[in-house]
C-alpha atoms as a PDB file:
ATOM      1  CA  UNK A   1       0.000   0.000   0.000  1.00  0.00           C
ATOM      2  CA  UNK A   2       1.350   3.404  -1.167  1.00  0.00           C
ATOM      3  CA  UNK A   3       1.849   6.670   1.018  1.00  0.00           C
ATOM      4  CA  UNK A   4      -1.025   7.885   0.162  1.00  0.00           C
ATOM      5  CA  UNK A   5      -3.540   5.199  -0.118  1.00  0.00           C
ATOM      6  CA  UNK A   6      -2.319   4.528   3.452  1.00  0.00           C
ATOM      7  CA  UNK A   7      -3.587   8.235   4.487  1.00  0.00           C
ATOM      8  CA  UNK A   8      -6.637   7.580   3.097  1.00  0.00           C
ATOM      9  CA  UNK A   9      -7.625   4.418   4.394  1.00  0.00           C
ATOM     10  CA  UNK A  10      -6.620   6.107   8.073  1.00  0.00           C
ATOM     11  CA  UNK A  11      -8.846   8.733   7.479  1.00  0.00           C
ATOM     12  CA  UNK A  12     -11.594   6.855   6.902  1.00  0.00           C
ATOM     13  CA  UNK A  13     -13.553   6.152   9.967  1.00  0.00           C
ATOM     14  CA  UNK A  14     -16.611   5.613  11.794  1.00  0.00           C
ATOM     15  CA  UNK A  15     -19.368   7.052  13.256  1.00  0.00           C
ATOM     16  CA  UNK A  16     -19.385   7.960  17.275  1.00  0.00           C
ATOM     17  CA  UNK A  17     -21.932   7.546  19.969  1.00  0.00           C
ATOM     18  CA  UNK A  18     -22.800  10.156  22.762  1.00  0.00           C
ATOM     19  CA  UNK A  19     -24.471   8.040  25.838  1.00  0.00           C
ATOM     20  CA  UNK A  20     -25.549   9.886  28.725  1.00  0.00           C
ATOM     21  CA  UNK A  21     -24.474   8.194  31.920  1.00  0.00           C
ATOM     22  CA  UNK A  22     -27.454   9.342  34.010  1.00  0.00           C
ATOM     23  CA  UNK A  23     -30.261   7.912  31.528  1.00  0.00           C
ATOM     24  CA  UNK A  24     -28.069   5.108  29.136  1.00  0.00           C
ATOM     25  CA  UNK A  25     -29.046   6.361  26.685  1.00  0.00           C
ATOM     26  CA  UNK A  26     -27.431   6.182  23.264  1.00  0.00           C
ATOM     27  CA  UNK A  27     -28.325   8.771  20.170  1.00  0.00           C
ATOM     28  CA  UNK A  28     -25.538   8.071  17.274  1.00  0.00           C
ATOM     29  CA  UNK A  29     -23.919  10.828  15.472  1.00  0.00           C
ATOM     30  CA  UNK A  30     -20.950  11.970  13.598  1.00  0.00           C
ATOM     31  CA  UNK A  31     -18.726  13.769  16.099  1.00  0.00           C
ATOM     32  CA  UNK A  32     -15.735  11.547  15.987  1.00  0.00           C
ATOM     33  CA  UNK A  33     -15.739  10.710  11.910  1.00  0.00           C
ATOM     34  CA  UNK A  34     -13.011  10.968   9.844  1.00  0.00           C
ATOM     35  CA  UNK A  35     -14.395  11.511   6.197  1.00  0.00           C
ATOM     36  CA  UNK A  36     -12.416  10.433   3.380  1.00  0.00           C
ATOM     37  CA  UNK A  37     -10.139  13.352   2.416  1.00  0.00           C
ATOM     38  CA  UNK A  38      -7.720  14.217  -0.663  1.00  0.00           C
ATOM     39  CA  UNK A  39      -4.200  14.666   1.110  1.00  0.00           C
ATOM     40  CA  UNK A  40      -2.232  17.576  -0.061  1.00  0.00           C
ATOM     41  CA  UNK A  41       1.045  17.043   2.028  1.00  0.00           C
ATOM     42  CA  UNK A  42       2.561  17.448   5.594  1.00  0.00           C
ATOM     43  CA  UNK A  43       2.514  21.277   5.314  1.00  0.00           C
ATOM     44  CA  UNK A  44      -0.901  21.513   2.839  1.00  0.00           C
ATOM     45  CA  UNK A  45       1.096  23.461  -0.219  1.00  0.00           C
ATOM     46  CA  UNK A  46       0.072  25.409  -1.810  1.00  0.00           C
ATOM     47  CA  UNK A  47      -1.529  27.279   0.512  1.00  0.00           C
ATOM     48  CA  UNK A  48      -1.304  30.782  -0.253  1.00  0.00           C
ATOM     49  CA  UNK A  49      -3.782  32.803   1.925  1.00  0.00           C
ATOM     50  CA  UNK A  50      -2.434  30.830   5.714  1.00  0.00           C
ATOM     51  CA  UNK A  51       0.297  31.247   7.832  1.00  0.00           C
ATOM     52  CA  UNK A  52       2.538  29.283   5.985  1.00  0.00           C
ATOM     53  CA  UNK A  53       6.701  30.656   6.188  1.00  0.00           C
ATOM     54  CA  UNK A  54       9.293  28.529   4.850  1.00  0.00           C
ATOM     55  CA  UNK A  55       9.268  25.634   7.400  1.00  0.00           C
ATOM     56  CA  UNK A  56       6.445  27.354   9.842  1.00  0.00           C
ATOM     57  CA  UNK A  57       2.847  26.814  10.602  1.00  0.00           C
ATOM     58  CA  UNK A  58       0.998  28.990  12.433  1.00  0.00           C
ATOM     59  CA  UNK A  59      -2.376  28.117  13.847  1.00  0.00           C
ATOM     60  CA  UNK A  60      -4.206  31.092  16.387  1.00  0.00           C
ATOM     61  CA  UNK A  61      -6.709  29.374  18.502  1.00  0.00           C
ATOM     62  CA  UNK A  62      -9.514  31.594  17.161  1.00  0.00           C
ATOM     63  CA  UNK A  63      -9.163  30.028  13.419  1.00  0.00           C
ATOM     64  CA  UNK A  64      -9.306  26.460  14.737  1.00  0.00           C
ATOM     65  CA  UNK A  65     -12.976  24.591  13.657  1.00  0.00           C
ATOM     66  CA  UNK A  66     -15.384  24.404  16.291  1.00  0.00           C
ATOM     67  CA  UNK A  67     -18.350  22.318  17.123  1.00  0.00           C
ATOM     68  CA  UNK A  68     -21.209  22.694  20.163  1.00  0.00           C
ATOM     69  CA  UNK A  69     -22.607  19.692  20.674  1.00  0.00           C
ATOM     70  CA  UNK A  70     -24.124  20.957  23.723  1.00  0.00           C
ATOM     71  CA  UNK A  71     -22.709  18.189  25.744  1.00  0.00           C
ATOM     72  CA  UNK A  72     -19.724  18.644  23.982  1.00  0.00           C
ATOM     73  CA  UNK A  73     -17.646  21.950  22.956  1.00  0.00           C
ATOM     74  CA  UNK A  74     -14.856  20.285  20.858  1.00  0.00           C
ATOM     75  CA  UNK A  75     -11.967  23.005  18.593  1.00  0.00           C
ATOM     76  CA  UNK A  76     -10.006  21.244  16.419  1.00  0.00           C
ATOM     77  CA  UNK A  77      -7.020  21.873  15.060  1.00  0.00           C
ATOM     78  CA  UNK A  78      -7.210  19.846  11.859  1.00  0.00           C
ATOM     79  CA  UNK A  79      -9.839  18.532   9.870  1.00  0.00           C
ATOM     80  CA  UNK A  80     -12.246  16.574  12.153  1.00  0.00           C
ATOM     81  CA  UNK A  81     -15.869  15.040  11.754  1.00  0.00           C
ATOM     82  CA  UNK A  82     -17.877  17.927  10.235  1.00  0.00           C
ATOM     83  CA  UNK A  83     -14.892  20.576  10.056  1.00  0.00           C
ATOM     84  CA  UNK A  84     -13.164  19.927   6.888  1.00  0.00           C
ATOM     85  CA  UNK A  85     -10.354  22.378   5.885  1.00  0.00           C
ATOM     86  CA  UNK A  86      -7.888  21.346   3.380  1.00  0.00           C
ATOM     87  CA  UNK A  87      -5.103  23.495   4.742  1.00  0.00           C
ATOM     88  CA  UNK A  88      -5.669  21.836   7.610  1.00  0.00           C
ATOM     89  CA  UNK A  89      -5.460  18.066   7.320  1.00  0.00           C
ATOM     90  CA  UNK A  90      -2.784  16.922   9.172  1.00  0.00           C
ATOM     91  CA  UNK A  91       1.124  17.738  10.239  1.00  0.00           C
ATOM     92  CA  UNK A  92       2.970  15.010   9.021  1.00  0.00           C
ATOM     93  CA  UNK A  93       1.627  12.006  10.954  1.00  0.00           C
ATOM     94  CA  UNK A  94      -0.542  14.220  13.902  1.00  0.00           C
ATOM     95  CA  UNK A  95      -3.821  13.766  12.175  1.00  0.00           C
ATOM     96  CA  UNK A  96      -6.089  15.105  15.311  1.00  0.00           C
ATOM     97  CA  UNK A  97      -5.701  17.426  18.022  1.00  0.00           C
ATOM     98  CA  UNK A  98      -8.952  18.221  19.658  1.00  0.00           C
ATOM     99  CA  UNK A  99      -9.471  20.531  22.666  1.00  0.00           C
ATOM    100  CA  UNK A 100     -12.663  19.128  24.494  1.00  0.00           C
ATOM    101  CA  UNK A 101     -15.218  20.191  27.450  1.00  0.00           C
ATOM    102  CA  UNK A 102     -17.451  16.982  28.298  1.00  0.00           C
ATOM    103  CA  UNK A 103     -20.664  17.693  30.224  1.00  0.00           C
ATOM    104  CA  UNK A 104     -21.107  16.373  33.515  1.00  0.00           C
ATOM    105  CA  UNK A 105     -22.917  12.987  33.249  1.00  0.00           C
ATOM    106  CA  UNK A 106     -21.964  12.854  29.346  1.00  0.00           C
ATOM    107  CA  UNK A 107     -19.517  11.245  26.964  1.00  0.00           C
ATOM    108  CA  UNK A 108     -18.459   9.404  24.028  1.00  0.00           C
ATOM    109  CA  UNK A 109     -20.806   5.613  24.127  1.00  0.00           C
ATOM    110  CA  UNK A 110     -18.827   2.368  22.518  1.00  0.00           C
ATOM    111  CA  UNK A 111     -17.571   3.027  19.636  1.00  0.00           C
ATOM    112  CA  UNK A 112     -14.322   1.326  17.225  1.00  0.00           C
ATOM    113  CA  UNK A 113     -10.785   2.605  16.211  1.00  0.00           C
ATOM    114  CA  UNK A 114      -8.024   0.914  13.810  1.00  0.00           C
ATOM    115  CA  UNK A 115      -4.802   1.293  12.930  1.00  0.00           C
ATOM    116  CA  UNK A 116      -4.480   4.616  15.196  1.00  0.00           C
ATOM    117  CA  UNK A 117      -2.672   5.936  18.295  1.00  0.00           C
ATOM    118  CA  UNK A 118      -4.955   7.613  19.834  1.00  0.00           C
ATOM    119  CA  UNK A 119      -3.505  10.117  22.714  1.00  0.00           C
ATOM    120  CA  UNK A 120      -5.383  11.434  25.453  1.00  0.00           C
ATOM    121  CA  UNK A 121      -4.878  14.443  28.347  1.00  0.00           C
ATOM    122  CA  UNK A 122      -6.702  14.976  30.661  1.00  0.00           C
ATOM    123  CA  UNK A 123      -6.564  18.628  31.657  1.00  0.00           C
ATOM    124  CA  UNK A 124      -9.635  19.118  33.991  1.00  0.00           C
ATOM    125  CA  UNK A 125     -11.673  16.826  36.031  1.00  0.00           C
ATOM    126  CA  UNK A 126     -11.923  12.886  35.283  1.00  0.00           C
ATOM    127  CA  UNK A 127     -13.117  10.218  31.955  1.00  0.00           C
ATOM    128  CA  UNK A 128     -13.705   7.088  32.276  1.00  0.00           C
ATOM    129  CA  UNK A 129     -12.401   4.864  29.852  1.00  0.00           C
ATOM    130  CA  UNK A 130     -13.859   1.031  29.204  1.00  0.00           C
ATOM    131  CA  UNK A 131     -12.686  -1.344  25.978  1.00  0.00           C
ATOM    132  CA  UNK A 132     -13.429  -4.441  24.381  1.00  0.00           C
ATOM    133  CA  UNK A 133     -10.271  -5.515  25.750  1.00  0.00           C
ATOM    134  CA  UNK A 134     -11.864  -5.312  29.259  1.00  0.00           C
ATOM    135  CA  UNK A 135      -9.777  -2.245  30.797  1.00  0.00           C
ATOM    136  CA  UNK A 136     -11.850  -0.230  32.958  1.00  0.00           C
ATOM    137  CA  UNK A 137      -9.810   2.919  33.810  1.00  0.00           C
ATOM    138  CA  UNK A 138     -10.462   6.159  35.314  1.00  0.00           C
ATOM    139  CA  UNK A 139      -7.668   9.040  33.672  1.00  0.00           C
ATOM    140  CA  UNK A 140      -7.703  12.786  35.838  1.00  0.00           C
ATOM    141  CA  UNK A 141      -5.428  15.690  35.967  1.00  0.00           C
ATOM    142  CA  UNK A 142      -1.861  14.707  35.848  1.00  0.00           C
ATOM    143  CA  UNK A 143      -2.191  11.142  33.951  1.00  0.00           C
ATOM    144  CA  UNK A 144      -1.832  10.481  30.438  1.00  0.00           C
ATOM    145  CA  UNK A 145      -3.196   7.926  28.347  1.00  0.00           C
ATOM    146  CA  UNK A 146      -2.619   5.930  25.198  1.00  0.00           C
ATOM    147  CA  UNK A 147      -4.521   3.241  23.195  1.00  0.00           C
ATOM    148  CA  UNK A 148      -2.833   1.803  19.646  1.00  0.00           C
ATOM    149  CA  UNK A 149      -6.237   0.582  18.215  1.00  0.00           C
ATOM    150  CA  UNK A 150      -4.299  -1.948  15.664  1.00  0.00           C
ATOM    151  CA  UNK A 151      -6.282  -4.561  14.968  1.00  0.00           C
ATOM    152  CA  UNK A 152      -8.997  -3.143  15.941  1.00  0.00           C
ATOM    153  CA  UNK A 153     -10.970  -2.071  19.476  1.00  0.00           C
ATOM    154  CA  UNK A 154     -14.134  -0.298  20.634  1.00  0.00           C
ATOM    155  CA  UNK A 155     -13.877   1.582  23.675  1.00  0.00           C
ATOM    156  CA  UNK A 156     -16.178   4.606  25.628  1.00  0.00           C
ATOM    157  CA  UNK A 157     -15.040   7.454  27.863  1.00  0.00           C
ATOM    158  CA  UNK A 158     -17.453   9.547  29.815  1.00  0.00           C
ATOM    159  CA  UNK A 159     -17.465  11.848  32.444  1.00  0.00           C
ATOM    160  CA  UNK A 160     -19.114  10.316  35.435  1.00  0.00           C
ATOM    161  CA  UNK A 161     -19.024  13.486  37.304  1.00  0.00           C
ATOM    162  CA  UNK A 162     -22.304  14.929  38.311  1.00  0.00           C
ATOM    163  CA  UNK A 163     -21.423  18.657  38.860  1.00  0.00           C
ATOM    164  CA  UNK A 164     -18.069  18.888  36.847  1.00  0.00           C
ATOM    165  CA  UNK A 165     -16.807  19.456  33.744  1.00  0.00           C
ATOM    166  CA  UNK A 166     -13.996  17.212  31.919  1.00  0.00           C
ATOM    167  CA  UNK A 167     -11.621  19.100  29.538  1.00  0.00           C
ATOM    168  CA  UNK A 168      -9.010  17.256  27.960  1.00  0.00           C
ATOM    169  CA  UNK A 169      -6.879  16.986  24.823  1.00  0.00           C
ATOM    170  CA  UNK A 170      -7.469  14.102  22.253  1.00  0.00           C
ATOM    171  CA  UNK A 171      -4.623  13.618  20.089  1.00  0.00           C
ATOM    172  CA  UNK A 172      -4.132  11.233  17.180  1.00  0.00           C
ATOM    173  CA  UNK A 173      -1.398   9.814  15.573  1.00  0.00           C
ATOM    174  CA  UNK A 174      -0.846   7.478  12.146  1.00  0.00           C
ATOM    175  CA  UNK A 175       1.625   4.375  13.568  1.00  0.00           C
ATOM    176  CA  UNK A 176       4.308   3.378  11.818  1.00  0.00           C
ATOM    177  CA  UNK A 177       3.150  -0.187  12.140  1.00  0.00           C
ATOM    178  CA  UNK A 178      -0.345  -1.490  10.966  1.00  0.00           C
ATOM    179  CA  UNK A 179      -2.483  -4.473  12.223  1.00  0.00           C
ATOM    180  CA  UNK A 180      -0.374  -4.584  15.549  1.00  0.00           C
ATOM    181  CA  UNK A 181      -2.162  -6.044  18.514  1.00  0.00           C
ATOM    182  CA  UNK A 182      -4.528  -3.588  20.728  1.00  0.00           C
ATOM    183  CA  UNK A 183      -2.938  -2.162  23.206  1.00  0.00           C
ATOM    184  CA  UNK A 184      -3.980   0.608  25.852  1.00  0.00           C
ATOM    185  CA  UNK A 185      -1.756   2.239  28.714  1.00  0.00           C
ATOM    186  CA  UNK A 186      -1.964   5.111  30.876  1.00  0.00           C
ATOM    187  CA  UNK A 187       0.472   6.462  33.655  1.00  0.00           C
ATOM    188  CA  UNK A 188       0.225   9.247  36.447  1.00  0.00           C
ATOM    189  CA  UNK A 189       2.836  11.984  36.204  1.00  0.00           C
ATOM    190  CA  UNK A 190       4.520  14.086  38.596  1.00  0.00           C
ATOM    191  CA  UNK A 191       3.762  18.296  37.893  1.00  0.00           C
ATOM    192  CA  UNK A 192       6.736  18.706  39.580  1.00  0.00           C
ATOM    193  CA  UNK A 193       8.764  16.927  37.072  1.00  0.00           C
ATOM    194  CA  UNK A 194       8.000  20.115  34.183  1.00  0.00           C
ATOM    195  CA  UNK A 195       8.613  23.361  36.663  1.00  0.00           C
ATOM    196  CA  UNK A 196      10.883  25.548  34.326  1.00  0.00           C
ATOM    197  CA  UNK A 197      11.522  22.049  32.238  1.00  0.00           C
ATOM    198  CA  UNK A 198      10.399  20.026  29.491  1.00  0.00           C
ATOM    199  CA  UNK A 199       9.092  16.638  30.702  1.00  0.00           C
ATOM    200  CA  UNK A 200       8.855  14.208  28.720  1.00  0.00           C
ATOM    201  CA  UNK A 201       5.238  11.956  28.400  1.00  0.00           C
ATOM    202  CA  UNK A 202       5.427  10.021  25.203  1.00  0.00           C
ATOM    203  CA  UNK A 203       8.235   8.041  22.938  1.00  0.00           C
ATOM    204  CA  UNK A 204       8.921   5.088  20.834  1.00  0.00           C
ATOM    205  CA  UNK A 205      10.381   3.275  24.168  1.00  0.00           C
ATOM    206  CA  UNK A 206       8.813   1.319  26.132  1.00  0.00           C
ATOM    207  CA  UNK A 207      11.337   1.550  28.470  1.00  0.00           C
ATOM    208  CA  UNK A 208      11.993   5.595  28.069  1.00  0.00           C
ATOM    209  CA  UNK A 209      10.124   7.912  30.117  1.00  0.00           C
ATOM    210  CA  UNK A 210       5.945   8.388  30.005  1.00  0.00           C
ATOM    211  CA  UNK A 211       3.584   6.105  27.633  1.00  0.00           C
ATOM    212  CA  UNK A 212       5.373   4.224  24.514  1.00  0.00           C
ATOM    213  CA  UNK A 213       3.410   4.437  20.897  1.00  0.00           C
ATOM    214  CA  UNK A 214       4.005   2.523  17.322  1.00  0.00           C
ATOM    215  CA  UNK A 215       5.622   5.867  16.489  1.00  0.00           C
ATOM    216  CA  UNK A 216       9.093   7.759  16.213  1.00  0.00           C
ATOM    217  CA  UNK A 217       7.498  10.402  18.087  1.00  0.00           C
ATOM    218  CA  UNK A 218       8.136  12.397  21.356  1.00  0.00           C
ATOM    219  CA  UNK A 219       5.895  14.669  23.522  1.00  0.00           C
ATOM    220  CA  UNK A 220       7.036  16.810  26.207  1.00  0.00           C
ATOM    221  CA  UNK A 221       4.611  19.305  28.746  1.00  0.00           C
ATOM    222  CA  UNK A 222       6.440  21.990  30.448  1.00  0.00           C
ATOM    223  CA  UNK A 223       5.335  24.713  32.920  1.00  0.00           C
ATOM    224  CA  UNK A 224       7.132  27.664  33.137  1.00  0.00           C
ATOM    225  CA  UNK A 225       8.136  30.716  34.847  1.00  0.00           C
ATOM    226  CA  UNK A 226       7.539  34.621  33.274  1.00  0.00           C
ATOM    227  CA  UNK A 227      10.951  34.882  31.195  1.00  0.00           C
ATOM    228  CA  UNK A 228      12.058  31.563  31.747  1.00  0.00           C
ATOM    229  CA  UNK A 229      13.570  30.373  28.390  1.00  0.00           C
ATOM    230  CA  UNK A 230      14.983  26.737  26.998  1.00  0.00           C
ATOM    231  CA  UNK A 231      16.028  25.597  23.796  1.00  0.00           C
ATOM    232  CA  UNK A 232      13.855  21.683  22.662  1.00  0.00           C
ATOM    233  CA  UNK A 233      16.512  19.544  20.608  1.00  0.00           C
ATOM    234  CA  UNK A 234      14.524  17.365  17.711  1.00  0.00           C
ATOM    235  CA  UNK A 235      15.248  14.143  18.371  1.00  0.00           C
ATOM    236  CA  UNK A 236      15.172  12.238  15.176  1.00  0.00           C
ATOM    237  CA  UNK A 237      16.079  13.433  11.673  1.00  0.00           C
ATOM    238  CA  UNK A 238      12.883  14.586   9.220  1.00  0.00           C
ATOM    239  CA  UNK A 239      10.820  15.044  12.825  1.00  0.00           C
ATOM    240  CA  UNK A 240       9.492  18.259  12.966  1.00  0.00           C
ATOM    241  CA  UNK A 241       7.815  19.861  16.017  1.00  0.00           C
ATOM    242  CA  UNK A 242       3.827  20.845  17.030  1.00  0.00           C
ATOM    243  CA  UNK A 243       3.781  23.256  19.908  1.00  0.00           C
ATOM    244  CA  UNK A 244       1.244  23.863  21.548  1.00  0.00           C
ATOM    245  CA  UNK A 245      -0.497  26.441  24.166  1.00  0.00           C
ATOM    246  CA  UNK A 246      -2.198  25.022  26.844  1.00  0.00           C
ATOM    247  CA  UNK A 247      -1.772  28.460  29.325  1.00  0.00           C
ATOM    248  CA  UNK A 248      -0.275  31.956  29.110  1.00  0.00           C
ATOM    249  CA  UNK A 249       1.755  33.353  26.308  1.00  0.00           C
ATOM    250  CA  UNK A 250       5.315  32.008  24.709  1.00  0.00           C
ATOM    251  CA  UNK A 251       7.666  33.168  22.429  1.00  0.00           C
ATOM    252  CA  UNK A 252       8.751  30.290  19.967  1.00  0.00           C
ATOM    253  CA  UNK A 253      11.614  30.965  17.412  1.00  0.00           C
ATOM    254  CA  UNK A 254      10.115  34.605  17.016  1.00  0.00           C
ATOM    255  CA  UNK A 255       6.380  34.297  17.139  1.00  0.00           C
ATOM    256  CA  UNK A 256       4.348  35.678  19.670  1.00  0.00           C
ATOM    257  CA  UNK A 257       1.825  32.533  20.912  1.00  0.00           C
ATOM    258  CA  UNK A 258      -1.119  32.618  23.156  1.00  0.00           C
ATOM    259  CA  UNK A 259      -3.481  30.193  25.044  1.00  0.00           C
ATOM    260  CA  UNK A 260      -4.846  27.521  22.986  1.00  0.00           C
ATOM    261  CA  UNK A 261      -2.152  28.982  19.785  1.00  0.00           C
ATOM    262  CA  UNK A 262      -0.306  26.238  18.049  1.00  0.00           C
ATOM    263  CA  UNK A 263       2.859  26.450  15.994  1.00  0.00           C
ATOM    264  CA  UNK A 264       4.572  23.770  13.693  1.00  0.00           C
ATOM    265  CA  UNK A 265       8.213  24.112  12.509  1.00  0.00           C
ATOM    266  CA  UNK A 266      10.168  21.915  10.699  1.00  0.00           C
ATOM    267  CA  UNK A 267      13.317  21.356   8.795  1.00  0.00           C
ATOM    268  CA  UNK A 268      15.673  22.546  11.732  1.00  0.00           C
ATOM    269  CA  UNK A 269      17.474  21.035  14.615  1.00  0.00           C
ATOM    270  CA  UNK A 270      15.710  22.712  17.483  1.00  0.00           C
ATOM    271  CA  UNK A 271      13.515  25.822  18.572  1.00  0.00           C
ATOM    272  CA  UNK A 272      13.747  28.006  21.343  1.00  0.00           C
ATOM    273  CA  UNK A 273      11.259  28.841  23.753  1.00  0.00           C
ATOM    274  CA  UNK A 274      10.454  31.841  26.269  1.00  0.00           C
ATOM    275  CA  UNK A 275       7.289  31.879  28.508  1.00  0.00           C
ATOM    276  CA  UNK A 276       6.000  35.715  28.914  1.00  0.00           C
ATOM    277  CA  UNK A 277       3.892  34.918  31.281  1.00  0.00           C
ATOM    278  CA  UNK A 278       3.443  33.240  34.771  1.00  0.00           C
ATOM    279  CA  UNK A 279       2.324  29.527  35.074  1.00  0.00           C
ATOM    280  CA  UNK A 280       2.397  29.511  31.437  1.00  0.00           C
ATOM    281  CA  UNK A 281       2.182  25.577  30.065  1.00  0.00           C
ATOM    282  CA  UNK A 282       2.682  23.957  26.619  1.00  0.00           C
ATOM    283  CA  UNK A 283       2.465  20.961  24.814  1.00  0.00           C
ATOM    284  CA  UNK A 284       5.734  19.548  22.566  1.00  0.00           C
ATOM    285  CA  UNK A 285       4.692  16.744  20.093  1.00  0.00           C
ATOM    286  CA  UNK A 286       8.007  15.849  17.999  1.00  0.00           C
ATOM    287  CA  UNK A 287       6.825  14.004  15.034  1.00  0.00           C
ATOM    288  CA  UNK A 288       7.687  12.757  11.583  1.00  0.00           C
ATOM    289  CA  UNK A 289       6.931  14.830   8.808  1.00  0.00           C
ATOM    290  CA  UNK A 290       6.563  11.931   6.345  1.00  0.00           C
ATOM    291  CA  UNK A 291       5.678   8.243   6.398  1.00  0.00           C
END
């Protein structure tokens, strides 16, 4: 199977359900679909009228697609369910980042996956997460969790909460393996591990530090300081970088970023990084431009 066929089969998907934990009950809809789309390319050239520099992407959190669902408020930075923009399809093999609020009570009912890692962080309150492979897992605050659908698995999250929301980050990534065998994971991490330093949550390793996926791919979440600054190292050659805002404002290789902002760079050997702003957090995901 060729590069792109490959994209195209993973961005074919399926339906998702919403299932209110309260009342059971189950209403199917389209919130989590992938449609078949035409791949233009890591960087979605030509592009002539977006943010585009020579090996930058720029992404302000007010031109990300948005859908209110009611019981869900989901932005997304690429092309998801009902948003479809073709600038916007993917950077290199991060095909979803979604920023979602769950409704107390409310979440996602069973539903399948393939051939996906499928990232999620939890920034606010708790989901609870049940698959076919008969985990049963509650992920908060401070925990991070990963499932590599393969094969193929269905699995729910909702937040059981009755008088709190759950915000968290879903985050998908094409594997550099297909048809492995299910597999989920999720760890508790220590905050104190990213004060003024980039800690890292996600990498190829099992035995490295944070969850492992079917992926050359690293992600670090740091927390820093009003003028604290670092330089992030790429770690593998044709890896570029997605950073993104979770709190406060940065300055990244020159551009000014805010909450929620996301910025893509690639064809270098590192960025640099400066926090303007106190308590201000953000997300590294260090991927490969190309399959």
């Amino acid at each position: 199977m060729d590069r792109k066929d490959f994209l195209k089969k993973g961005l074919m998907g399926t339906g998702m359900f919403i299932a209110s934990a309260a009342l059971g009950n189950v209403i199917k809809n389209d919130i989590d679909e992938l449609k078949e789309l035409e791949v233009l390319g890591f960087n979605h050239l030509p592009n002539t009228k977006s943010n585009i520099m020579a090996n930058t992407i720029l992404h302000k959190a007010e031109t990300r697609g948005h859908a209110n669902h009611g019981w869900l408020d989901s932005h997304h930075t690429f092309s998801f369910a009902n948003y479809h923009n073709p600038e916007r399809m993917h950077f290199g093999v991060l095909r979803v980042l979604n920023d979602d609020r769950v409704d107390p009570g409310m979440g996602f009912g069973t539903h399948p996956h393939d051939n996906m890692e499928i990232i999620s962080i939890p920034l606010e309150g708790d989901l609870e997460h049940k698959d076919s492979m008969g985990n049963v897992a509650v992920i908060k605050h401070g925990d991070i969790q990963v499932l590599s659908a393969g094969t193929g698995i269905q699995h729910s999250e909702y937040n059981k909460n009755k008088d709190k929301l759950t915000k968290f980050l879903q985050i998908w990534v094409f594997p550099n393996k297909k048809n492995v065998t299910p597999r989920y994971d999720q760890i508790t991490l220590n905050l104190n591990d990213r004060h003024n330093k980039l800690q890292q949550i996600l990498s190829p390793n099992a035995d490295d530090e944070g969850v492992w996926i079917h992926q050359d791919a690293w992600f670090h979440l740091g927390k820093f300081d009003t003028d604290f600054s670092t330089t992030y190292k790429i770690k593998k050659d044709g890896n570029g970088v997605y950073a993104f805002v979770l709190k406060g404002d940065f300055t990244i290789d020159g551009h000014s970023l805010n909450q929620r902002d996301g910025l893509g760079v690639w064809d270098t050997d590192s960025i640099s990084i400066k926090a303007n702003s106190a308590d201000a957090e953000i997300l590294l995901m260090d991927v490969p431009m190309t399959m």
